[in-house]
Protein backbone atom coordinates (compact mmCIF):
# COMPACT_ATOMS: atom_id res chain seq x y z
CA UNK A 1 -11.14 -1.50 -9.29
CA UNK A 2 -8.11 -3.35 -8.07
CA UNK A 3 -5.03 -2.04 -6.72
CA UNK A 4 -4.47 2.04 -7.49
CA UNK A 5 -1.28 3.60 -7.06
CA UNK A 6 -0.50 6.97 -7.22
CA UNK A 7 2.87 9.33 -8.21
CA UNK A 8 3.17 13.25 -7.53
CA UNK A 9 5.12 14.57 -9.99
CA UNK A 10 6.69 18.35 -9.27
CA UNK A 11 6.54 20.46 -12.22
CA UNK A 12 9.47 22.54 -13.02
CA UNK A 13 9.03 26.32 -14.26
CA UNK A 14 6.02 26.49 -16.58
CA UNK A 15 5.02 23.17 -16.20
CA UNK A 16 2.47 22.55 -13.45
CA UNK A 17 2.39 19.51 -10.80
CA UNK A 18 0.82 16.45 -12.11
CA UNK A 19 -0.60 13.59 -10.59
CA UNK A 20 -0.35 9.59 -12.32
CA UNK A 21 -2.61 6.91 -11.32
CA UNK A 22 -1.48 3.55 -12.42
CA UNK A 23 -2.76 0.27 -11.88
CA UNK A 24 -1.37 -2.69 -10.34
CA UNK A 25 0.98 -3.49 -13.35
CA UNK A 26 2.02 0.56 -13.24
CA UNK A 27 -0.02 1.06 -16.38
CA UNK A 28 -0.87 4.38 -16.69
CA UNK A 29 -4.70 4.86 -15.97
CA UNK A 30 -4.66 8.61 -15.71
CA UNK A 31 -2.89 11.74 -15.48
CA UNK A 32 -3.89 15.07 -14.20
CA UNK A 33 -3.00 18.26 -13.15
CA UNK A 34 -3.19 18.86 -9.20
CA UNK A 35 -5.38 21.27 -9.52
CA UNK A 36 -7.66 19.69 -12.60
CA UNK A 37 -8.62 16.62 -11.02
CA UNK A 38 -12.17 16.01 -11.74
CA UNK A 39 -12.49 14.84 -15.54
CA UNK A 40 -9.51 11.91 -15.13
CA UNK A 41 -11.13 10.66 -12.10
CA UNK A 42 -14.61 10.80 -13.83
CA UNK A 43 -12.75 8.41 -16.66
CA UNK A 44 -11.34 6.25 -14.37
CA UNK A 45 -14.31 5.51 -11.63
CA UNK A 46 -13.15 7.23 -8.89
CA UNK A 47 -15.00 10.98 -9.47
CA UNK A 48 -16.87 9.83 -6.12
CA UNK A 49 -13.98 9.44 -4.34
CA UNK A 50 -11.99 12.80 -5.58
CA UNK A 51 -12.04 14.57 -2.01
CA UNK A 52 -10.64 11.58 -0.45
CA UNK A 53 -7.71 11.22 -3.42
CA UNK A 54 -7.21 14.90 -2.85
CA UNK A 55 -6.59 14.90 0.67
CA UNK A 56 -3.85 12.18 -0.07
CA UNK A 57 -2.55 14.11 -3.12
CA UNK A 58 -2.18 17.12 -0.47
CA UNK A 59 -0.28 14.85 2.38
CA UNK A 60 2.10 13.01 -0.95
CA UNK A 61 5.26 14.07 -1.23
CA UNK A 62 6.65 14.64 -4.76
CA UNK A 63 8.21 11.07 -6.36
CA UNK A 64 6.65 8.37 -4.05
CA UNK A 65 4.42 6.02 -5.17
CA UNK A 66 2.10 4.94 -2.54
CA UNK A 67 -1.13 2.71 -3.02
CA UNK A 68 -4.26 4.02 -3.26
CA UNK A 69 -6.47 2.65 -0.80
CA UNK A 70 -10.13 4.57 -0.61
């Protein structure tokens, strides 16, 4: 897979925080809950990698966009 980037989006009152990986062109690839992670990562090849993109998910602050390097 090329370049990954990925957005943590805060969630306001019923509305849960999300997580957006795009691709190098910011295309949206996938889009998740934080705590639903495991079928959009399936979809997009990375299910393997889900505990590493978790631990970065944890350490993200809400609306940066940092790439994805695993």
């Amino acid at each position: 897979m090329d370049d990954v980037y990925i957005i943590k989006v805060k969630g306001v009152a019923k509305i849960p925080d999300y997580v957006q990986l795009r691709d190098e062109e910011f295309t949206l690839l996938a889009y998740f809950r934080v705590d639903r992670p495991d079928k959009a990562l399936d979809k997009v090849g990375l299910g393997e990698k889900a505990a590493q993109i978790m631990e970065i998910i944890t350490d993200l602050p809400f609306g940066k966009i940092q790439k994805l390097d695993i």
